[in-house]
Protein backbone atom coordinates (compact mmCIF):
# COMPACT_ATOMS: atom_id res chain seq x y z
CA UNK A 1 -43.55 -8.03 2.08
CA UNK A 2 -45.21 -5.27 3.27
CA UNK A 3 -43.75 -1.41 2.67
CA UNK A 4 -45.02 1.78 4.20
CA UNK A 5 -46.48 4.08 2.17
CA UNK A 6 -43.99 6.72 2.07
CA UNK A 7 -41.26 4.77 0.92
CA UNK A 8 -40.71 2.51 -2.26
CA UNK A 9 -38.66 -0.24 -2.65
CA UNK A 10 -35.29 1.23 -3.59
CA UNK A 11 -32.72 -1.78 -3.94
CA UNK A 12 -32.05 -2.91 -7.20
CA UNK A 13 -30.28 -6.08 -8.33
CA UNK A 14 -26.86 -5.35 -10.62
CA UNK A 15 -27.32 -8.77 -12.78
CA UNK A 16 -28.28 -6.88 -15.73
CA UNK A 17 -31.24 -8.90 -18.04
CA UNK A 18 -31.83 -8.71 -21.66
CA UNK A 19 -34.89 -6.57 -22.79
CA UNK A 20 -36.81 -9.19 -25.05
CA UNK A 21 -36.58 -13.15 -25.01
CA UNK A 22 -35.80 -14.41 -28.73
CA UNK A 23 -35.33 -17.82 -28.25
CA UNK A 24 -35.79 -21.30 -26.38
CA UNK A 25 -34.16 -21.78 -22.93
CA UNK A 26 -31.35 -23.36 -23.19
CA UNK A 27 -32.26 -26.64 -20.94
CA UNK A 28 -34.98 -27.81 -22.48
CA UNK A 29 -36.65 -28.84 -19.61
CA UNK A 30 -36.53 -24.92 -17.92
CA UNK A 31 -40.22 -23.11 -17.62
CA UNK A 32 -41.21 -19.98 -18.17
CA UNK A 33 -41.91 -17.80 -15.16
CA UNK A 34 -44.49 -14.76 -15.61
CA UNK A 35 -44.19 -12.53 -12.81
CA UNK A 36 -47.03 -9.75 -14.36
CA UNK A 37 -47.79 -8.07 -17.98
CA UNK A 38 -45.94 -5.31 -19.63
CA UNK A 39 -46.32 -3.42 -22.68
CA UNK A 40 -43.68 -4.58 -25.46
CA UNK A 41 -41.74 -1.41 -25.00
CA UNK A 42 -40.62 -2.10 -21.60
CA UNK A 43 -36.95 -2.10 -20.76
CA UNK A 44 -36.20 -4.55 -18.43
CA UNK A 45 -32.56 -4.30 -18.92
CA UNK A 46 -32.30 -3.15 -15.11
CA UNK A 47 -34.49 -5.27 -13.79
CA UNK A 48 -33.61 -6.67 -10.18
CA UNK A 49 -33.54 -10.09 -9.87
CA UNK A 50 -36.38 -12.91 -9.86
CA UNK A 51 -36.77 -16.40 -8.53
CA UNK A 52 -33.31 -18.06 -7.64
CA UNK A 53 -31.83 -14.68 -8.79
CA UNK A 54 -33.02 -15.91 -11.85
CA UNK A 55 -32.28 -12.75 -14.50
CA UNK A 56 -35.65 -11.48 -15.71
CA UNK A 57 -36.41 -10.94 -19.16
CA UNK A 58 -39.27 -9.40 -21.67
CA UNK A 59 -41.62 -12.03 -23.62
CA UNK A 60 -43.28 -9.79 -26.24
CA UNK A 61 -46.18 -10.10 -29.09
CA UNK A 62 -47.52 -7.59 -30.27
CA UNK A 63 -48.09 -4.92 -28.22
CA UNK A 64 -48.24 -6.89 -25.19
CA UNK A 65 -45.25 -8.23 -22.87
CA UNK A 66 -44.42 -10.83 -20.05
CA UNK A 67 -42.07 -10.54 -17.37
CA UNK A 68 -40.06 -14.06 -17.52
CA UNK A 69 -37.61 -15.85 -15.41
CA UNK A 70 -36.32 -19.27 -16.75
CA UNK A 71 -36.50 -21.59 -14.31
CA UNK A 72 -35.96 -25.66 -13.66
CA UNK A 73 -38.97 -27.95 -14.00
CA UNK A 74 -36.97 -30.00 -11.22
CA UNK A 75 -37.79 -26.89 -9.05
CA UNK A 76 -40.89 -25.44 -10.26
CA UNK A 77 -42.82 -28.73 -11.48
CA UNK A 78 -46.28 -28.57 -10.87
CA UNK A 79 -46.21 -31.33 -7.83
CA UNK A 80 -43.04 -29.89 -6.57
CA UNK A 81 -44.86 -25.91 -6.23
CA UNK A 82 -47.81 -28.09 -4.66
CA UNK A 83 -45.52 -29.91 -1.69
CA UNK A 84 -44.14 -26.88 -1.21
CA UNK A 85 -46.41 -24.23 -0.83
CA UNK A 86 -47.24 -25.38 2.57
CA UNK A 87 -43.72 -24.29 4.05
CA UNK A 88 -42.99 -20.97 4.51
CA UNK A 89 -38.95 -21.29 4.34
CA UNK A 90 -38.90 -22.09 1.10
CA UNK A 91 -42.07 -19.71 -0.23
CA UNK A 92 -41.11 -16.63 1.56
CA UNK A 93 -37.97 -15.63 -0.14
CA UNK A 94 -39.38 -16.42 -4.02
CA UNK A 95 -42.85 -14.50 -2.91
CA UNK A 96 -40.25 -11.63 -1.50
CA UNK A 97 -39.16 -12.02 -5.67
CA UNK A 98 -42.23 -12.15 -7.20
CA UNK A 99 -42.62 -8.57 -5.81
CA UNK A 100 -39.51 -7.44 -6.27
CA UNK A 101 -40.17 -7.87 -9.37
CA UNK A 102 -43.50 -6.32 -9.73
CA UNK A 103 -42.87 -3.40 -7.52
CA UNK A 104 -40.01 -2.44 -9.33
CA UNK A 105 -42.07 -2.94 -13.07
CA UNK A 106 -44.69 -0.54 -11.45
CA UNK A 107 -42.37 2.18 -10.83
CA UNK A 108 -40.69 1.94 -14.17
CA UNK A 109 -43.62 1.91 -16.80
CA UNK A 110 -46.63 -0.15 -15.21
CA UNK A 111 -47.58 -4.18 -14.87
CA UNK A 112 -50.41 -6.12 -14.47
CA UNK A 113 -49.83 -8.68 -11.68
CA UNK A 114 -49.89 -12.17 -12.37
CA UNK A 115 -50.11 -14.38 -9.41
CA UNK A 116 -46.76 -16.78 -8.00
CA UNK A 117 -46.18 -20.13 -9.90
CA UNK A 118 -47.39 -19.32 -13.51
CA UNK A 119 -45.51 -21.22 -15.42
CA UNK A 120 -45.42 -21.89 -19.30
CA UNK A 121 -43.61 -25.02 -20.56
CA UNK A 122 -42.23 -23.11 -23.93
CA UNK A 123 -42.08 -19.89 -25.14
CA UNK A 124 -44.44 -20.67 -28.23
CA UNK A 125 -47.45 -21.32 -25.43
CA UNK A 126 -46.71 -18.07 -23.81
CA UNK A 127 -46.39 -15.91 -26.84
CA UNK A 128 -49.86 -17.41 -27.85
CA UNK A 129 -51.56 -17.05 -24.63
CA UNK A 130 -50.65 -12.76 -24.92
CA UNK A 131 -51.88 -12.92 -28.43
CA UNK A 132 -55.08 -14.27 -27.43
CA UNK A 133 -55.50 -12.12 -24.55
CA UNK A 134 -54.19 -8.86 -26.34
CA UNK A 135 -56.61 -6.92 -26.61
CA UNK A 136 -58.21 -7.59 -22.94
CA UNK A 137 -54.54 -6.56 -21.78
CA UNK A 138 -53.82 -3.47 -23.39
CA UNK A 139 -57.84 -2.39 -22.50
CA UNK A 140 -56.75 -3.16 -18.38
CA UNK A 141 -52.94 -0.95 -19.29
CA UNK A 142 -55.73 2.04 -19.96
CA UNK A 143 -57.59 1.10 -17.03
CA UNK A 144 -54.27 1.12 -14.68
CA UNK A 145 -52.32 3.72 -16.39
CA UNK A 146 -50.70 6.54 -13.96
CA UNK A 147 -52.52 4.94 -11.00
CA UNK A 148 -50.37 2.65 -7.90
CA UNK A 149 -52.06 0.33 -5.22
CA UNK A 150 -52.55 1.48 -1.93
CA UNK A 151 -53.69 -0.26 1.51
CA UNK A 152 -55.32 0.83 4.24
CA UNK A 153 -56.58 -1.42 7.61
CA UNK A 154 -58.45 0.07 10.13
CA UNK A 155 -58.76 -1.39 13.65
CA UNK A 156 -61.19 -0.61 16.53
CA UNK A 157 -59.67 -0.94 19.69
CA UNK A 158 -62.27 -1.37 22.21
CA UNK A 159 -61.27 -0.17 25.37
CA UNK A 160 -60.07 2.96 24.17
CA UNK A 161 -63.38 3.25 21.98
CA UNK A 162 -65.41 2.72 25.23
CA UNK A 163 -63.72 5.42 26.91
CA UNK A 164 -65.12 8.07 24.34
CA UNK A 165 -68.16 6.28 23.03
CA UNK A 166 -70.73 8.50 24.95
CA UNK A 167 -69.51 11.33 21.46
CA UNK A 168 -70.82 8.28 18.92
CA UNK A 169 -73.78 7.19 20.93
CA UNK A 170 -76.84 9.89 22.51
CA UNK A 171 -78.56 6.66 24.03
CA UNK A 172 -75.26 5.53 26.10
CA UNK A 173 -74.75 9.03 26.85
CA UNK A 174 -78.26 9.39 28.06
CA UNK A 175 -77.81 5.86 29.66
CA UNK A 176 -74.66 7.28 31.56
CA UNK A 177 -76.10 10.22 33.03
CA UNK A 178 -78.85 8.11 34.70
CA UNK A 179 -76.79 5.95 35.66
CA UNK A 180 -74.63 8.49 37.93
CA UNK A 181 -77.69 10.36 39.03
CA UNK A 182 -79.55 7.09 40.45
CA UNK A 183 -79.74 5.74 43.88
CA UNK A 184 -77.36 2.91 44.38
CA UNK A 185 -79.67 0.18 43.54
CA UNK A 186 -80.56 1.51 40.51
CA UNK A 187 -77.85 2.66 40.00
CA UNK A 188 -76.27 -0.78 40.06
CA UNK A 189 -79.13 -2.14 37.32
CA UNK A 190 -78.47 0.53 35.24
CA UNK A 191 -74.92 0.24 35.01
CA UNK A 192 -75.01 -3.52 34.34
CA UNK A 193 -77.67 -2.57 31.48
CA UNK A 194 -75.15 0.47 30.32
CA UNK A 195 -72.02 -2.37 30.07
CA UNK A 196 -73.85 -4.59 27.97
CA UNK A 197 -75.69 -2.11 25.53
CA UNK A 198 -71.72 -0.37 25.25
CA UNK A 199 -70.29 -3.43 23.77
CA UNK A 200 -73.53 -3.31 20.81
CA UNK A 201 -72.72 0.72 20.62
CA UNK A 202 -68.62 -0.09 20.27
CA UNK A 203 -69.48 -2.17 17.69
CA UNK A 204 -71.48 -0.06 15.64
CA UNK A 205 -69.20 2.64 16.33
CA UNK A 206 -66.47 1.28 14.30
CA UNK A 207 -68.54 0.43 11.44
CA UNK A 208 -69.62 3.53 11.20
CA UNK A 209 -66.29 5.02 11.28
CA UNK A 210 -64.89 2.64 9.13
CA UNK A 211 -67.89 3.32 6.13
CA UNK A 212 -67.16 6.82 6.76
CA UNK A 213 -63.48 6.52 6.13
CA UNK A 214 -63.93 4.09 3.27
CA UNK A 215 -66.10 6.70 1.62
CA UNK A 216 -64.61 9.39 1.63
CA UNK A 217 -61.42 8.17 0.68
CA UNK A 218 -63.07 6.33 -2.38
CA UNK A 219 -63.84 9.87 -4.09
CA UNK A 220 -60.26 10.51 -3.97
CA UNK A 221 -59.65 7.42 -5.89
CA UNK A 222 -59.71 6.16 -9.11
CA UNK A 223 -61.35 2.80 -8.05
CA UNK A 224 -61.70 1.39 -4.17
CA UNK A 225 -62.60 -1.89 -3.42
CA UNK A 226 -63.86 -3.01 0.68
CA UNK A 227 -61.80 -6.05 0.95
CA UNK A 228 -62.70 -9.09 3.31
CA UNK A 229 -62.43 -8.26 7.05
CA UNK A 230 -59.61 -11.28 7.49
CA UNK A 231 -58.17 -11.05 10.93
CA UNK A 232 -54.46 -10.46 11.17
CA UNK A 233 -52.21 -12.66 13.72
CA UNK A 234 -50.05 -10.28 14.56
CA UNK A 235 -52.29 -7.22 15.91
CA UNK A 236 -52.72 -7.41 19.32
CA UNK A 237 -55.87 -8.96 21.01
CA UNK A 238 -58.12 -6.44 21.43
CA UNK A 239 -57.36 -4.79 18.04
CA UNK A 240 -61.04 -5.83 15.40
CA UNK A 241 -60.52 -4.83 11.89
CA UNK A 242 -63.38 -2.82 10.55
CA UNK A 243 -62.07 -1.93 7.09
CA UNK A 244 -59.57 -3.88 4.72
CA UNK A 245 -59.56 -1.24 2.33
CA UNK A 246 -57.52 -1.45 -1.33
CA UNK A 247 -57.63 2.07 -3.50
CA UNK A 248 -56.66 2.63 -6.86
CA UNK A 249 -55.33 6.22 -6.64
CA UNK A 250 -54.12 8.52 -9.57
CA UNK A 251 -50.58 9.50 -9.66
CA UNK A 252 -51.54 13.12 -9.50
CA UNK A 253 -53.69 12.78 -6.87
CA UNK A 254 -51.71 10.95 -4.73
CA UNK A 255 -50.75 13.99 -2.12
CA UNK A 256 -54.52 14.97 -2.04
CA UNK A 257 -54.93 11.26 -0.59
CA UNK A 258 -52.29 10.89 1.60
CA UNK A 259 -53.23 14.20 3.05
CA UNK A 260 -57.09 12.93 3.74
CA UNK A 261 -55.55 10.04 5.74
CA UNK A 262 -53.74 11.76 7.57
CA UNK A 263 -56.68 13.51 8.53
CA UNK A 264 -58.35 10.56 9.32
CA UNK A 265 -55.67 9.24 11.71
CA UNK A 266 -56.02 12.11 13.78
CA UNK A 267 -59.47 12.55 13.79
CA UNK A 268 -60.09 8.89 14.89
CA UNK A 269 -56.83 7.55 16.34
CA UNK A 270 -57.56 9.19 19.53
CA UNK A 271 -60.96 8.19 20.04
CA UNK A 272 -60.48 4.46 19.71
CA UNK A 273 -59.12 3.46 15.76
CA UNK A 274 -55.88 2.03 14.73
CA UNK A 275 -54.33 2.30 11.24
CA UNK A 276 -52.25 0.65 8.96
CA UNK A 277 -51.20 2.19 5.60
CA UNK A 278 -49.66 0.99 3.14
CA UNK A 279 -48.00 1.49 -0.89
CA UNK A 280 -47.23 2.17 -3.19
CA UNK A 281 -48.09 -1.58 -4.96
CA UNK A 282 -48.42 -2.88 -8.54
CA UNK A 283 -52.67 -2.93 -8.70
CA UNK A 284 -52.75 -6.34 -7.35
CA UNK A 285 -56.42 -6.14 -6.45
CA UNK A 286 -57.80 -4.38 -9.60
CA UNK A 287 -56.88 -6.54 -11.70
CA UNK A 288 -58.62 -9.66 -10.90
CA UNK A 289 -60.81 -10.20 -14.33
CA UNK A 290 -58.17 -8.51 -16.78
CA UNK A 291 -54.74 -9.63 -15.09
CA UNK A 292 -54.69 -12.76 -12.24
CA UNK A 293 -57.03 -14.18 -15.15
CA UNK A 294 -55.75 -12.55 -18.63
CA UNK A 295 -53.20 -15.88 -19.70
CA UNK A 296 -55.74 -18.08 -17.92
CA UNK A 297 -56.22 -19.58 -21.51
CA UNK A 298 -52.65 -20.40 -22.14
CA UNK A 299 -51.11 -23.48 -21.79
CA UNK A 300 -49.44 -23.86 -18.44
CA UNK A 301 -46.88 -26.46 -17.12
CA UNK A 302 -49.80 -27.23 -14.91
């Protein structure tokens, strides 16, 4: 799912959808799908597709409205999601929809994310939960409004670090220096003391770098938020992530942003620090209080 952050998801389904949902689906045993929260303006006339290539529609009250697909309970049941969730065959392509969706909401108009597998069992339910949750919803809009998502992971790569870590650290420098200037038996004692206080001064290293990144990068945003440093299969071995960073950035200053990483990566790429940025996304990670919990009132299929 993920995008790099100079390109947008472009591809757009042709299944045309109606703008507002006015009445019941027709199998009365279908759920309602919320992919994220829209104002009741939104045209979603060109949305692309949702679950199933289910055609996704606009639940409004008020001033607030929900992105919905209709889908079977024989499908979406709360026990089937459950069984399911576990294998990735059948997750992967309806999470790949669930953003669809949301990406393409974000670039026309704003949403507020709402995570996979809410589900409403009639429209009544759902057009009560936004009621309730109105004016939290429309107060989060203001809150997200002209602002996108972006990612950024920064990884130290030790060996590479270690080769340059004498410019971070005076004491290993110092250390060094002795080191080569010391008879061979010392010499040997202080080079076994120099490779274990290296792997301490790597590791500070990239913390340091990585607050310094974070930082500076957060006065360029809107909002920033230091995610948890989960470790990521598919980087190679010797690749530790130091920052898991999420930023909130304004529309208007998105080049100013994109220019200060930039800056970043070649600044620190060559001394030791690997990067991975991504965006622009919906505000999945601002929106935790107001949006993954804004219907949490409502009454679900579950």
């Amino acid at each position: 799912m993920k995008k790099s952050a100079n390109k947008s998801a472009k591809k757009r389904a042709n299944k045309p959808a109606a703008k507002s949902v006015k009445k019941s689906p027709a199998n009365a045993r279908d759920l309602y799908y919320v992919y994220g929260i829209v104002r009741d303006s939104f045209d979603a006339t060109r949305a692309p597709a949702g679950l199933d290539d289910a055609a996704v529609t606009v639940a409004t009250s008020d001033r607030i409205g929900a992105l919905v697909s209709h889908v079977p309970e024989s499908g979406y049941g709360p026990k089937i999601v459950e069984e399911k969730s576990a294998d990735v065959a059948w997750l992967s392509p309806r999470a790949m929809a669930h953003d669809r969706v949301l990406t393409w909401a974000q670039e026309h108009g704003g949403v507020i994310p709402i995570p996979m597998f809410s589900l409403w069992r009639s429209q009544e339910t759902l057009l009560r939960s936004l009621a309730e949750q109105g004016s939290e919803l429309s107060r989060v809009f203001e809150l997200m409004s002209g602002a996108d998502e972006f990612g950024l992971r920064v990884y130290r790569r030790d060996a590479a670090l270690l080769a340059s870590i004498d410019d971070f650290d005076p004491e290993i420098a110092k250390l060094r220096r002795e080191a080569r200037a010391a008879p061979p038996g010392q010499r040997y004692l202080l080079e076994t003391k120099l490779a274990e206080q290296a792997k301490g001064a790597v590791r500070a290293a990239g913390q340091r770098m990585a607050k310094k990144i974070f930082e500076e990068l957060r006065v360029l945003s809107r909002d920033a938020l230091a995610r948890p440093l989960t470790p990521d299969a598919g980087r190679a071995p010797d690749a530790t992530l130091v920052l898991n960073g999420a930023f909130l950035v304004d529309r208007k200053r998105l080049d100013e942003f994109r220019a200060a990483v930039g800056a970043h990566v070649r600044d620190y790429q060559p001394r030791g620090l690997a990067f991975d940025f991504t965006g622009p996304w919906p505000p999945y990670n601002f929106v935790s209080e107001g949006g993954a919990a804004a219907l949490r009132s409502g009454d679900k299929s579950k």
